[in-house]
ModelCIF file with pLDDT and N, C-alpha, C, O atoms, coordinates in Angstrom:
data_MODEL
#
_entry.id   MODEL 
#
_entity.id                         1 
_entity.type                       polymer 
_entity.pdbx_number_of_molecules   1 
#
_entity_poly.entity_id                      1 
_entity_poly.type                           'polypeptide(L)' 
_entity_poly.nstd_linkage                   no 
_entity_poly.nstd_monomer                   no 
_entity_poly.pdbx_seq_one_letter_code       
;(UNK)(UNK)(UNK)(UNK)(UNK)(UNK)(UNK)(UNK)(UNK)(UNK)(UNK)(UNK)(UNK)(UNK)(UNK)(UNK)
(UNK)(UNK)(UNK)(UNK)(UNK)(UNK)(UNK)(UNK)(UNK)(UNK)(UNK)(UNK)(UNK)(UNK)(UNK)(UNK)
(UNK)(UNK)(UNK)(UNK)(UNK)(UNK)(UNK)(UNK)(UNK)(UNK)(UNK)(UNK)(UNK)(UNK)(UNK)
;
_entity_poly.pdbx_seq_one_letter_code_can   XXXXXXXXXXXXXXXXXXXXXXXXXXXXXXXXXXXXXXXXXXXXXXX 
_entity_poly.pdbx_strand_id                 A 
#
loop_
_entity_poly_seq.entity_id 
_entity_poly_seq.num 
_entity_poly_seq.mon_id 
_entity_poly_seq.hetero 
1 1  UNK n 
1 2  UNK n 
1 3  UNK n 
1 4  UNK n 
1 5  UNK n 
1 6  UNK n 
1 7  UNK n 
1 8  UNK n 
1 9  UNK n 
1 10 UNK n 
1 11 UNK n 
1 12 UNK n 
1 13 UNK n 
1 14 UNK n 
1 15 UNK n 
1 16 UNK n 
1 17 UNK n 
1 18 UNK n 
1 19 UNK n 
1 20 UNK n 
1 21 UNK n 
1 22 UNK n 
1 23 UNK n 
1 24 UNK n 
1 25 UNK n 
1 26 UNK n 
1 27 UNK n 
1 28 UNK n 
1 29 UNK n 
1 30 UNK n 
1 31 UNK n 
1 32 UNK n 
1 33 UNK n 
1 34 UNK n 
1 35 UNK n 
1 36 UNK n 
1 37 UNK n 
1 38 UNK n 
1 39 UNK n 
1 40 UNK n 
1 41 UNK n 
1 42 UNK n 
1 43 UNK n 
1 44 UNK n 
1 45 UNK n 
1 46 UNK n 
1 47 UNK n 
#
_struct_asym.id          A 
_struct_asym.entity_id   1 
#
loop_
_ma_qa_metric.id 
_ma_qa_metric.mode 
_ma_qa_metric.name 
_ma_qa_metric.software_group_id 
_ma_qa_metric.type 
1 global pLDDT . pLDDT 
2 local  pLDDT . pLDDT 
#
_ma_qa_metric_global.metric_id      1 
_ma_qa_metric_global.metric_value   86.72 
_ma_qa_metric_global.model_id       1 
_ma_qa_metric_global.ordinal_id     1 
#
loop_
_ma_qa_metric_local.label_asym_id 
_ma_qa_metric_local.label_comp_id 
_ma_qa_metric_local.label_seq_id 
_ma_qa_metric_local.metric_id 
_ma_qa_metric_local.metric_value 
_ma_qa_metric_local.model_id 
_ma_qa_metric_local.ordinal_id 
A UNK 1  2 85.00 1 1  
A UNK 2  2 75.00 1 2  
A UNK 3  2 70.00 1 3  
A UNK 4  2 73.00 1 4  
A UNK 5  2 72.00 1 5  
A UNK 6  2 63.00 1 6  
A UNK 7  2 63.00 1 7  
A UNK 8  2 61.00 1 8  
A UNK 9  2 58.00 1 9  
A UNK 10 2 60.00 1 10 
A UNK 11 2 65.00 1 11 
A UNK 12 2 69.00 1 12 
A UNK 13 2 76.00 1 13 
A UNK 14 2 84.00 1 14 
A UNK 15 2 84.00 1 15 
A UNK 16 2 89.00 1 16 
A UNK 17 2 90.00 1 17 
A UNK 18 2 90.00 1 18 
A UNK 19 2 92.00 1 19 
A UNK 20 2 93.00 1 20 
A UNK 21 2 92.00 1 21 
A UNK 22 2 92.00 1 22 
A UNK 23 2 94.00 1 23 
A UNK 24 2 95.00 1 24 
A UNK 25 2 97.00 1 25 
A UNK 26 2 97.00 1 26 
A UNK 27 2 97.00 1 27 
A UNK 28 2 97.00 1 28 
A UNK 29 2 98.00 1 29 
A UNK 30 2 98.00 1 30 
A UNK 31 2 97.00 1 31 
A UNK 32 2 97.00 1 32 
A UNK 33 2 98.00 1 33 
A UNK 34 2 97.00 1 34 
A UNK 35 2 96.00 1 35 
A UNK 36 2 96.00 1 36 
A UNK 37 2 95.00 1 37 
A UNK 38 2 96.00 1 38 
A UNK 39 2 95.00 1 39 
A UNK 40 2 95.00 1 40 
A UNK 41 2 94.00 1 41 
A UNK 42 2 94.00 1 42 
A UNK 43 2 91.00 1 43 
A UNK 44 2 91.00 1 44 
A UNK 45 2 91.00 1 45 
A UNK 46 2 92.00 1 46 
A UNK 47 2 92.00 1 47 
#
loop_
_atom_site.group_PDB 
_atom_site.id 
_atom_site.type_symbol 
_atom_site.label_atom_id 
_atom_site.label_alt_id 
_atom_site.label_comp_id 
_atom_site.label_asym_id 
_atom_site.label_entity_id 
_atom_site.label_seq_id 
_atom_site.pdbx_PDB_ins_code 
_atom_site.Cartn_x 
_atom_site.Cartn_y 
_atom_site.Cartn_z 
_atom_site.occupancy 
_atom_site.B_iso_or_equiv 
_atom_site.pdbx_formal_charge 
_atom_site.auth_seq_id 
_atom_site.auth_comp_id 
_atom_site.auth_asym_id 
_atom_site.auth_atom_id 
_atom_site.pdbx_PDB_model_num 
ATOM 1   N N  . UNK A 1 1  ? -2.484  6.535   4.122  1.00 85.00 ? 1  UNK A N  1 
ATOM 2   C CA . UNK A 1 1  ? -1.730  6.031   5.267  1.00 85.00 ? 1  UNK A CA 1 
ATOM 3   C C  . UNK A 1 1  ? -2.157  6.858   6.465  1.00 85.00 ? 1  UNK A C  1 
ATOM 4   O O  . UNK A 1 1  ? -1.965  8.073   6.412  1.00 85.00 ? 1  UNK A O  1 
ATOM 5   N N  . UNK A 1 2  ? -2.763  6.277   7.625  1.00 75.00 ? 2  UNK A N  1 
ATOM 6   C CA . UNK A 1 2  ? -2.948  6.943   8.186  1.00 75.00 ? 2  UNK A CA 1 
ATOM 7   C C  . UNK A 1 2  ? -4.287  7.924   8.024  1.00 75.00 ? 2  UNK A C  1 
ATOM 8   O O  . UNK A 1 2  ? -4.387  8.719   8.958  1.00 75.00 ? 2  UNK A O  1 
ATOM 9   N N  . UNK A 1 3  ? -4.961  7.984   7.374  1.00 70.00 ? 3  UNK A N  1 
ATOM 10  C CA . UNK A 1 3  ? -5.918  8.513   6.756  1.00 70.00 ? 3  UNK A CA 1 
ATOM 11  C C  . UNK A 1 3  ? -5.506  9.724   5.849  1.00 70.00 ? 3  UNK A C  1 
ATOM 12  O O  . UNK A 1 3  ? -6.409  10.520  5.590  1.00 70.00 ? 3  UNK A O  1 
ATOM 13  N N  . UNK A 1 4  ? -4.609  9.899   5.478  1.00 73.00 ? 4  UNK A N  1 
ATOM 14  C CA . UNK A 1 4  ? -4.006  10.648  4.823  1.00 73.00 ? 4  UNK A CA 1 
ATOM 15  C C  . UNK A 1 4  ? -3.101  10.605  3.300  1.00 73.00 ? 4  UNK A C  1 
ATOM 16  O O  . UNK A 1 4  ? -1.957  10.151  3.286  1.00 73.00 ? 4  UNK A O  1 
ATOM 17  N N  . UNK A 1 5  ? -3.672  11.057  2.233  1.00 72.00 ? 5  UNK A N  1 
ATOM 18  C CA . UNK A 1 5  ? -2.437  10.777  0.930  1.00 72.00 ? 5  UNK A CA 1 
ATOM 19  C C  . UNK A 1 5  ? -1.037  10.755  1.079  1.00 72.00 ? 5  UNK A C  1 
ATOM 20  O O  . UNK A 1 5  ? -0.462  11.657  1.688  1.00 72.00 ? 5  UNK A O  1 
ATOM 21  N N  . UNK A 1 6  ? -0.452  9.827   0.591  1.00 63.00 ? 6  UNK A N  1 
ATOM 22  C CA . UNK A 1 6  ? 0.916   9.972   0.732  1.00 63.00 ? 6  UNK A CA 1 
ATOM 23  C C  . UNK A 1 6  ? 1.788   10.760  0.241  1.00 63.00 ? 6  UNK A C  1 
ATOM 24  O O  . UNK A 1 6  ? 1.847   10.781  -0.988 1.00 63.00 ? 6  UNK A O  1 
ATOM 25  N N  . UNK A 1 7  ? 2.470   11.402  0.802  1.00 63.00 ? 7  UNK A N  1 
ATOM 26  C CA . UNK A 1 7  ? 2.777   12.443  0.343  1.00 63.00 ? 7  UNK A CA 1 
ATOM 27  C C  . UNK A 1 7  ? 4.690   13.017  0.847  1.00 63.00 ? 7  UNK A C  1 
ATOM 28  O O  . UNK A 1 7  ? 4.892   13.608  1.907  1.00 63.00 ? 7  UNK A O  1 
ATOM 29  N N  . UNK A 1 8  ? 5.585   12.754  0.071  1.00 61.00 ? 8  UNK A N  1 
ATOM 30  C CA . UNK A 1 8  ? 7.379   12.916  0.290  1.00 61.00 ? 8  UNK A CA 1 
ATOM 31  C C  . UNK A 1 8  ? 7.242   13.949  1.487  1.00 61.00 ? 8  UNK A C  1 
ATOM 32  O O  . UNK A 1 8  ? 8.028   13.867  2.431  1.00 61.00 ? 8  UNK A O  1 
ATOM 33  N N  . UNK A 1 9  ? 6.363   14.813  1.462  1.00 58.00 ? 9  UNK A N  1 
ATOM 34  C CA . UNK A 1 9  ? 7.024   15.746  2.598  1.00 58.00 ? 9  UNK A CA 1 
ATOM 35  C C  . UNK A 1 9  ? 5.931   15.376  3.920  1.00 58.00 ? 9  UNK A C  1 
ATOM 36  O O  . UNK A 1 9  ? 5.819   16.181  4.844  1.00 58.00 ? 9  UNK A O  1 
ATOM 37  N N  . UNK A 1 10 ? 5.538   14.724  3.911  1.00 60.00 ? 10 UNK A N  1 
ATOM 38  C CA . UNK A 1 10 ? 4.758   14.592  5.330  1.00 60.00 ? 10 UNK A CA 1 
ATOM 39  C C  . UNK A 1 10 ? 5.580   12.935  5.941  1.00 60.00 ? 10 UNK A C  1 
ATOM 40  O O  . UNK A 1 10 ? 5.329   12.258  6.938  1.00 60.00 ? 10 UNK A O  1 
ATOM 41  N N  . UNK A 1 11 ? 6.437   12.775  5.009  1.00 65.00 ? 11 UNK A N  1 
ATOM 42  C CA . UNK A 1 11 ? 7.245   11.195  5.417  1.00 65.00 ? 11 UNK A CA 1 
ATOM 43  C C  . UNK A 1 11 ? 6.311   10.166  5.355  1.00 65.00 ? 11 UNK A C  1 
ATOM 44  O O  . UNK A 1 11 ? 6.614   9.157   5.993  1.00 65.00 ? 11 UNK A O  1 
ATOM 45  N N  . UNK A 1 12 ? 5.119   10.157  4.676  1.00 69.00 ? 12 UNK A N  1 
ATOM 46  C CA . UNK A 1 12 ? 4.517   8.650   4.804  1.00 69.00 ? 12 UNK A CA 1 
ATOM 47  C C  . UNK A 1 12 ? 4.389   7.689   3.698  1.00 69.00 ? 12 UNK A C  1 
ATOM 48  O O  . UNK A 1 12 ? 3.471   6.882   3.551  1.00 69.00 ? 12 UNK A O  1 
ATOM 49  N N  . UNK A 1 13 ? 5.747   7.921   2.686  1.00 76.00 ? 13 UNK A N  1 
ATOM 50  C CA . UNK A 1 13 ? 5.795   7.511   1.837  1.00 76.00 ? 13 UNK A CA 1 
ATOM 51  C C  . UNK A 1 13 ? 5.835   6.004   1.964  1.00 76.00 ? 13 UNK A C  1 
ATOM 52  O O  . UNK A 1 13 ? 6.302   5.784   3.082  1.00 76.00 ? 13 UNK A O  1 
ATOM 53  N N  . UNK A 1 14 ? 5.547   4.764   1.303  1.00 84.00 ? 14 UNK A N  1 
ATOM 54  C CA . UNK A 1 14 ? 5.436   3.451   1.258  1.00 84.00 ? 14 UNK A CA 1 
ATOM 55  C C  . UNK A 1 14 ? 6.196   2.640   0.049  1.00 84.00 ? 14 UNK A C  1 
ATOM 56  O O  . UNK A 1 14 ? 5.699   2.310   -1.028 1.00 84.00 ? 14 UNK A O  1 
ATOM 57  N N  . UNK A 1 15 ? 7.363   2.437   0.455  1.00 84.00 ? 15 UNK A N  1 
ATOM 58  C CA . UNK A 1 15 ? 8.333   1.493   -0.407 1.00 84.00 ? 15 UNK A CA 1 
ATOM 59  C C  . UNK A 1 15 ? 7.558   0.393   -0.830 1.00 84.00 ? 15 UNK A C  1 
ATOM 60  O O  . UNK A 1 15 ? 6.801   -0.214  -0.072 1.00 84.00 ? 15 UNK A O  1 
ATOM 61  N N  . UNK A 1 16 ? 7.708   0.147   -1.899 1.00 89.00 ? 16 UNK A N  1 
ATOM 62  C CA . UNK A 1 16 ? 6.849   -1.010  -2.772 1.00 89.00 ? 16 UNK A CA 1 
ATOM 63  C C  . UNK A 1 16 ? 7.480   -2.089  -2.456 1.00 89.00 ? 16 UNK A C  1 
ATOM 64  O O  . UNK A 1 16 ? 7.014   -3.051  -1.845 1.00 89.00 ? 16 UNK A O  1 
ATOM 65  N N  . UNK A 1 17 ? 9.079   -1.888  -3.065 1.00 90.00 ? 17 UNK A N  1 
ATOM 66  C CA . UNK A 1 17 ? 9.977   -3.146  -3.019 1.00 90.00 ? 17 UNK A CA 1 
ATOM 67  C C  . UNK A 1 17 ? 10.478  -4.129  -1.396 1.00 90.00 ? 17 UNK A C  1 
ATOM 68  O O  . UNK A 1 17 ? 11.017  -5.230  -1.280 1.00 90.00 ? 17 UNK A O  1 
ATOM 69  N N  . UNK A 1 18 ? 9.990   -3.100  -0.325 1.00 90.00 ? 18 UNK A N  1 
ATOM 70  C CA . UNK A 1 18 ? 10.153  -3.893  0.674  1.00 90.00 ? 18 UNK A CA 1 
ATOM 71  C C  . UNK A 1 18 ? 9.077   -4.737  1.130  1.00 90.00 ? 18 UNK A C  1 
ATOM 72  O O  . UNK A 1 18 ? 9.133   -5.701  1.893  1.00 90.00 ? 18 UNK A O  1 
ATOM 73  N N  . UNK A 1 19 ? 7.907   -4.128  0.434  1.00 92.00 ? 19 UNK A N  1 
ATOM 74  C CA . UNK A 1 19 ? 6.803   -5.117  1.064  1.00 92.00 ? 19 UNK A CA 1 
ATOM 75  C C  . UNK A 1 19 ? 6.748   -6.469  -0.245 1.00 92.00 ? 19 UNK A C  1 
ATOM 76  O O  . UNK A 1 19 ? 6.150   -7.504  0.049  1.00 92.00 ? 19 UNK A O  1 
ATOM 77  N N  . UNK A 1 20 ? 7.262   -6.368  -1.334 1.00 93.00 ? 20 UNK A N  1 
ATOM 78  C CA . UNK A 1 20 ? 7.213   -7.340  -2.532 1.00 93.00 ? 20 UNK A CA 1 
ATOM 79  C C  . UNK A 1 20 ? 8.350   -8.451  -1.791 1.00 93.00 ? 20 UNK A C  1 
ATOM 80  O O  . UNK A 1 20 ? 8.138   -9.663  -1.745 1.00 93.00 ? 20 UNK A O  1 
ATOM 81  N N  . UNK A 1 21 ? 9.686   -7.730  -1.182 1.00 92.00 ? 21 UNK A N  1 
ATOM 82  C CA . UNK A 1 21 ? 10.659  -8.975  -0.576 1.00 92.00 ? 21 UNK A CA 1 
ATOM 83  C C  . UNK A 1 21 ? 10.009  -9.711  0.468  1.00 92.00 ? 21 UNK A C  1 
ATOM 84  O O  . UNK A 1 21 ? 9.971   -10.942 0.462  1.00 92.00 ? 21 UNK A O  1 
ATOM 85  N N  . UNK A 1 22 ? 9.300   -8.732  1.707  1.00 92.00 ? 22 UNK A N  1 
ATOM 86  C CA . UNK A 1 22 ? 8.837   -9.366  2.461  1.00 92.00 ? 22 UNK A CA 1 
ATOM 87  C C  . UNK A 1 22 ? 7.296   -10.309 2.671  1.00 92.00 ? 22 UNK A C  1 
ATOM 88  O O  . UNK A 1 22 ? 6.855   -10.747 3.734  1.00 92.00 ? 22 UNK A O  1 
ATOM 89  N N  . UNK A 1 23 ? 6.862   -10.398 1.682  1.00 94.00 ? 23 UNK A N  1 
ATOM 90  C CA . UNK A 1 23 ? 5.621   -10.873 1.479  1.00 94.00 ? 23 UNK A CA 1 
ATOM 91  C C  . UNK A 1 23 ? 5.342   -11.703 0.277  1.00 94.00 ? 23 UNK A C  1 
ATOM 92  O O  . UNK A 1 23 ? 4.297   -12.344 0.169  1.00 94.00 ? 23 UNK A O  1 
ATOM 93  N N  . UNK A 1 24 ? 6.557   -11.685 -0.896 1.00 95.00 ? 24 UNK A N  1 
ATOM 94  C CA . UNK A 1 24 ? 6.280   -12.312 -1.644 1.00 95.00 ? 24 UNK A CA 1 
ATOM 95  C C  . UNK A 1 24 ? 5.638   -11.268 -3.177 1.00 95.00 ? 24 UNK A C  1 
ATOM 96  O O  . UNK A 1 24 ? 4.635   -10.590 -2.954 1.00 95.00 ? 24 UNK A O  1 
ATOM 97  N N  . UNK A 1 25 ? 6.161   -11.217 -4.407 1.00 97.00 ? 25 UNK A N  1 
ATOM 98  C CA . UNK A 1 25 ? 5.607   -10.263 -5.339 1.00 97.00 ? 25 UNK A CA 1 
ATOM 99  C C  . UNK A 1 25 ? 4.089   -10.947 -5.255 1.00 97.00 ? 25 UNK A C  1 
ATOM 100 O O  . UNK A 1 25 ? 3.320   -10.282 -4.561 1.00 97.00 ? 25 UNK A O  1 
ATOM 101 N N  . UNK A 1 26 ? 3.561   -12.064 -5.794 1.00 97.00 ? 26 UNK A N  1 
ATOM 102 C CA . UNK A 1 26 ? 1.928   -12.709 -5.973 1.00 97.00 ? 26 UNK A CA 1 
ATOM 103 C C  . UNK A 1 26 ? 1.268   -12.277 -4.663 1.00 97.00 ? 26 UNK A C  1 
ATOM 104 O O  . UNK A 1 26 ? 0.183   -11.694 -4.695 1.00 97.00 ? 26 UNK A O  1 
ATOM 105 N N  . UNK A 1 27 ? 1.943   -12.568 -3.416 1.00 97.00 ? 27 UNK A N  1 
ATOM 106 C CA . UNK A 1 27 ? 0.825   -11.600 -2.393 1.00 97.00 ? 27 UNK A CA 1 
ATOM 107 C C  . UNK A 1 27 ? 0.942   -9.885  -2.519 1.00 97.00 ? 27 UNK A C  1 
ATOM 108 O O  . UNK A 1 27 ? -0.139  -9.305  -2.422 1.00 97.00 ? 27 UNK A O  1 
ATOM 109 N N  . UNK A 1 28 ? 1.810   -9.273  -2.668 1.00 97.00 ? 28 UNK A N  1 
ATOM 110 C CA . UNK A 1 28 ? 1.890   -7.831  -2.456 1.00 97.00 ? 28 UNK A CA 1 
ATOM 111 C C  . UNK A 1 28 ? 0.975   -7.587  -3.696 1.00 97.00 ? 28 UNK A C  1 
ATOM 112 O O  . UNK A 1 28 ? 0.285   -6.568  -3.672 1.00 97.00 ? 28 UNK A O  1 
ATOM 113 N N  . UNK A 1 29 ? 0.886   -8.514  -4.908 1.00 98.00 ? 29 UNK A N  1 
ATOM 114 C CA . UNK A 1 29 ? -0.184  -8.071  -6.169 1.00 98.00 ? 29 UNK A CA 1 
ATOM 115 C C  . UNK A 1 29 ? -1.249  -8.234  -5.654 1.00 98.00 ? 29 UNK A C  1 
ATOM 116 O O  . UNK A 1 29 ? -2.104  -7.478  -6.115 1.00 98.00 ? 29 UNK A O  1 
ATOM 117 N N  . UNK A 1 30 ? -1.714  -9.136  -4.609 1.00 98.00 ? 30 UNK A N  1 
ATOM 118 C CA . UNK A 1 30 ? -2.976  -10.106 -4.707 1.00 98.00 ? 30 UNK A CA 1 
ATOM 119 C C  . UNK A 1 30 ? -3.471  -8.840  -3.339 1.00 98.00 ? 30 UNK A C  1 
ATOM 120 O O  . UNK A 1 30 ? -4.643  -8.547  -3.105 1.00 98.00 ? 30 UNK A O  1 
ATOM 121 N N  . UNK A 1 31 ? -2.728  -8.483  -2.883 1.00 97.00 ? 31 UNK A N  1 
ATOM 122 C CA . UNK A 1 31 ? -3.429  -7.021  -1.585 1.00 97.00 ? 31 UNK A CA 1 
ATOM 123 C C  . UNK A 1 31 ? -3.453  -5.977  -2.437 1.00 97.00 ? 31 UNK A C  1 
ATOM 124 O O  . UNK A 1 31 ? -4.495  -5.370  -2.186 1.00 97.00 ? 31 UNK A O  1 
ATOM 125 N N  . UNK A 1 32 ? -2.840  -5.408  -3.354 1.00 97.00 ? 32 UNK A N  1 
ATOM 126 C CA . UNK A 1 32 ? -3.182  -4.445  -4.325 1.00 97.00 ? 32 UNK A CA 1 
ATOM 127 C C  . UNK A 1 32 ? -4.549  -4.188  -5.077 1.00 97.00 ? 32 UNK A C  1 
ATOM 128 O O  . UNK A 1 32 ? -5.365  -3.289  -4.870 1.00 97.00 ? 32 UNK A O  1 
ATOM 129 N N  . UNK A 1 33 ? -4.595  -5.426  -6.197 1.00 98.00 ? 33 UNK A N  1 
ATOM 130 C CA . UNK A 1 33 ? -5.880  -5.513  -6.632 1.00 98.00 ? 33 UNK A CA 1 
ATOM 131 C C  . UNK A 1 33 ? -6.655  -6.161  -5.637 1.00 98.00 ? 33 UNK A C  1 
ATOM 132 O O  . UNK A 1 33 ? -7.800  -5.866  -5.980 1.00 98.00 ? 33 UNK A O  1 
ATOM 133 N N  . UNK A 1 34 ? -6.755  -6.947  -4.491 1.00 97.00 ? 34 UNK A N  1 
ATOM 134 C CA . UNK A 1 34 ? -7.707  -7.206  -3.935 1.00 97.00 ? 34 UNK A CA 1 
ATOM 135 C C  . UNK A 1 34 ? -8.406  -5.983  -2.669 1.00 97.00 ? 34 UNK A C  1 
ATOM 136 O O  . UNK A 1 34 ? -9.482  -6.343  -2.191 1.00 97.00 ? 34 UNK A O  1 
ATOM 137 N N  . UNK A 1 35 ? -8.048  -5.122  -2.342 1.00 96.00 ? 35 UNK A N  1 
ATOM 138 C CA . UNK A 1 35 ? -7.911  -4.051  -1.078 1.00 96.00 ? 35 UNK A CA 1 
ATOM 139 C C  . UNK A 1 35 ? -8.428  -2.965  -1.720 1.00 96.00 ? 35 UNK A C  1 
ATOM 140 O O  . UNK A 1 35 ? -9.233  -2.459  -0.938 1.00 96.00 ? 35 UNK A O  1 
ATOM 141 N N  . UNK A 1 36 ? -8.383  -2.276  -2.845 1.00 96.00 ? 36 UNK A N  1 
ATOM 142 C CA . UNK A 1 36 ? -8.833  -1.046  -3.143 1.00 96.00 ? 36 UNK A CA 1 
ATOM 143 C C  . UNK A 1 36 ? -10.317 -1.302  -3.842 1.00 96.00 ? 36 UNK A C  1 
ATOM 144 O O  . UNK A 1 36 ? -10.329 -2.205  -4.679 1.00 96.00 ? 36 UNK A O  1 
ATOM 145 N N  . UNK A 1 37 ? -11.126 -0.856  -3.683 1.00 95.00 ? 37 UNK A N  1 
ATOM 146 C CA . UNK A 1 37 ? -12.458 -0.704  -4.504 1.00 95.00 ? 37 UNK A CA 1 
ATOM 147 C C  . UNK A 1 37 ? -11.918 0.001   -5.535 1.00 95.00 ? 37 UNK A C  1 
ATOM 148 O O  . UNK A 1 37 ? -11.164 0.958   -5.357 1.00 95.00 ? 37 UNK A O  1 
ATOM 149 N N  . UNK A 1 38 ? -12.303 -0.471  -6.769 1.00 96.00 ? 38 UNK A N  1 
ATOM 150 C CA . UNK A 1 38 ? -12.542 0.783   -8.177 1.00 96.00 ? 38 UNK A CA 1 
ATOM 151 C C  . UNK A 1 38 ? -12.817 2.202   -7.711 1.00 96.00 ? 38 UNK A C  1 
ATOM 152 O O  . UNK A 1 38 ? -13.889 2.582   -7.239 1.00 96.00 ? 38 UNK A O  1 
ATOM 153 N N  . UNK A 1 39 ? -11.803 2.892   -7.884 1.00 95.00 ? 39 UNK A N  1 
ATOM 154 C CA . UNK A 1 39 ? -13.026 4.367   -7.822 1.00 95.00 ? 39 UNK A CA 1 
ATOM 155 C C  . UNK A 1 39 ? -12.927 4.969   -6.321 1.00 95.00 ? 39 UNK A C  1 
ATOM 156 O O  . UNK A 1 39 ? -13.094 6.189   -6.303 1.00 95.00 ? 39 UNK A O  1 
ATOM 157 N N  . UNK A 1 40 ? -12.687 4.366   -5.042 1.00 95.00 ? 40 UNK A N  1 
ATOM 158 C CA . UNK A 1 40 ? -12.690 4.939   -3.816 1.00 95.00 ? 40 UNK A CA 1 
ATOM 159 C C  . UNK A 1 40 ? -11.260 5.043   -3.185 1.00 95.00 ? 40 UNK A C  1 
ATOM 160 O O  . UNK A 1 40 ? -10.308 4.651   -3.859 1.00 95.00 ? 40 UNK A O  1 
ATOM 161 N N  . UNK A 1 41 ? -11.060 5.535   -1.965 1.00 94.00 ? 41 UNK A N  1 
ATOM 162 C CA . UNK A 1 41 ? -9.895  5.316   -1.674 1.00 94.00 ? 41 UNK A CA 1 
ATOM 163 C C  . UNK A 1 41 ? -9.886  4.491   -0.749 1.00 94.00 ? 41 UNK A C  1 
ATOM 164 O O  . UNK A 1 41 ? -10.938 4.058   -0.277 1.00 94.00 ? 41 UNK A O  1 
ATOM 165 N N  . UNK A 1 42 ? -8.281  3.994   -0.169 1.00 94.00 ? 42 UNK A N  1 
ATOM 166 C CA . UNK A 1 42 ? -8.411  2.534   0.801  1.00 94.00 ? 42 UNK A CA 1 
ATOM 167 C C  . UNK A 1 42 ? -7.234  2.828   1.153  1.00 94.00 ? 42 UNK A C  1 
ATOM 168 O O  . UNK A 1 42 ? -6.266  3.109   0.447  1.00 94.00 ? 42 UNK A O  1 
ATOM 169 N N  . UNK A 1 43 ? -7.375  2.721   2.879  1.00 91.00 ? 43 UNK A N  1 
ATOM 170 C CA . UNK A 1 43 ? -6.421  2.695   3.742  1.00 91.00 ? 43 UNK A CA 1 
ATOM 171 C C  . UNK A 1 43 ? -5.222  1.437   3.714  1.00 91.00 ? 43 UNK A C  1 
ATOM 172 O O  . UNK A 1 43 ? -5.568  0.257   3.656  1.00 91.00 ? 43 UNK A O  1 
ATOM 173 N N  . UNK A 1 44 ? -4.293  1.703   3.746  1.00 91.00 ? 44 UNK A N  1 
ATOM 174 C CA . UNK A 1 44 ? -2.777  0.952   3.697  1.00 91.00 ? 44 UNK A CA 1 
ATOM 175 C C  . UNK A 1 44 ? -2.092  0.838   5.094  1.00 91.00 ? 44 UNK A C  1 
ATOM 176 O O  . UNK A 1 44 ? -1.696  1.844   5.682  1.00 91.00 ? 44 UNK A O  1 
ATOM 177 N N  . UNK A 1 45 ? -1.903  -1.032  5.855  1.00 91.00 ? 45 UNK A N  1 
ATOM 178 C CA . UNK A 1 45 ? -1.235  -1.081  6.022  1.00 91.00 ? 45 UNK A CA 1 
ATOM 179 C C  . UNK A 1 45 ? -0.955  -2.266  6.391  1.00 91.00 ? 45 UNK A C  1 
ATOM 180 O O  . UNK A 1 45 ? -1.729  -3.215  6.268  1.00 91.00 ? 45 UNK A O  1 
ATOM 181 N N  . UNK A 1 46 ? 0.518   -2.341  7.023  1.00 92.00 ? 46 UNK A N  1 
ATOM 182 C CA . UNK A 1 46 ? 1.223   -3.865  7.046  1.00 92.00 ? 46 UNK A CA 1 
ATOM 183 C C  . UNK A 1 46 ? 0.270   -4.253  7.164  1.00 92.00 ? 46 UNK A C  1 
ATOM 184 O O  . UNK A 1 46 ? -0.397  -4.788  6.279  1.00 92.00 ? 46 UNK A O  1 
ATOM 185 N N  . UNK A 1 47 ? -0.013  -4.096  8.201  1.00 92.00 ? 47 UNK A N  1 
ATOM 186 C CA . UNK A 1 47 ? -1.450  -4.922  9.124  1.00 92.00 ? 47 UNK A CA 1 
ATOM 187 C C  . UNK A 1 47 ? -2.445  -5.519  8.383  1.00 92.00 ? 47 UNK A C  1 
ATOM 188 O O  . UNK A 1 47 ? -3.393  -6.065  8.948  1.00 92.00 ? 47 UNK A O  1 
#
């Protein structure tokens, strides 16, 4: 987030369940496995 791991004490933690209400569970799956490469890391967001 932010270019940065998420992490409880830096506050950039990312609620799962609000983006599953607001988007639908099949899209919030379908940006999950579709957005990350195997193996690298990948930036997160609404956007």
């Amino acid at each position: 987030v932010k270019d940065t791991k998420m992490s409880k004490s830096l506050g950039n933690v990312v609620e799962p369940l609000a983006l599953k209400d607001k988007y639908g569970l099949s899209g919030f799956r379908y940006f999950l496995l579709r957005e990350m490469t195997f193996g690298y890391d990948s930036s997160f967001s609404e956007e």
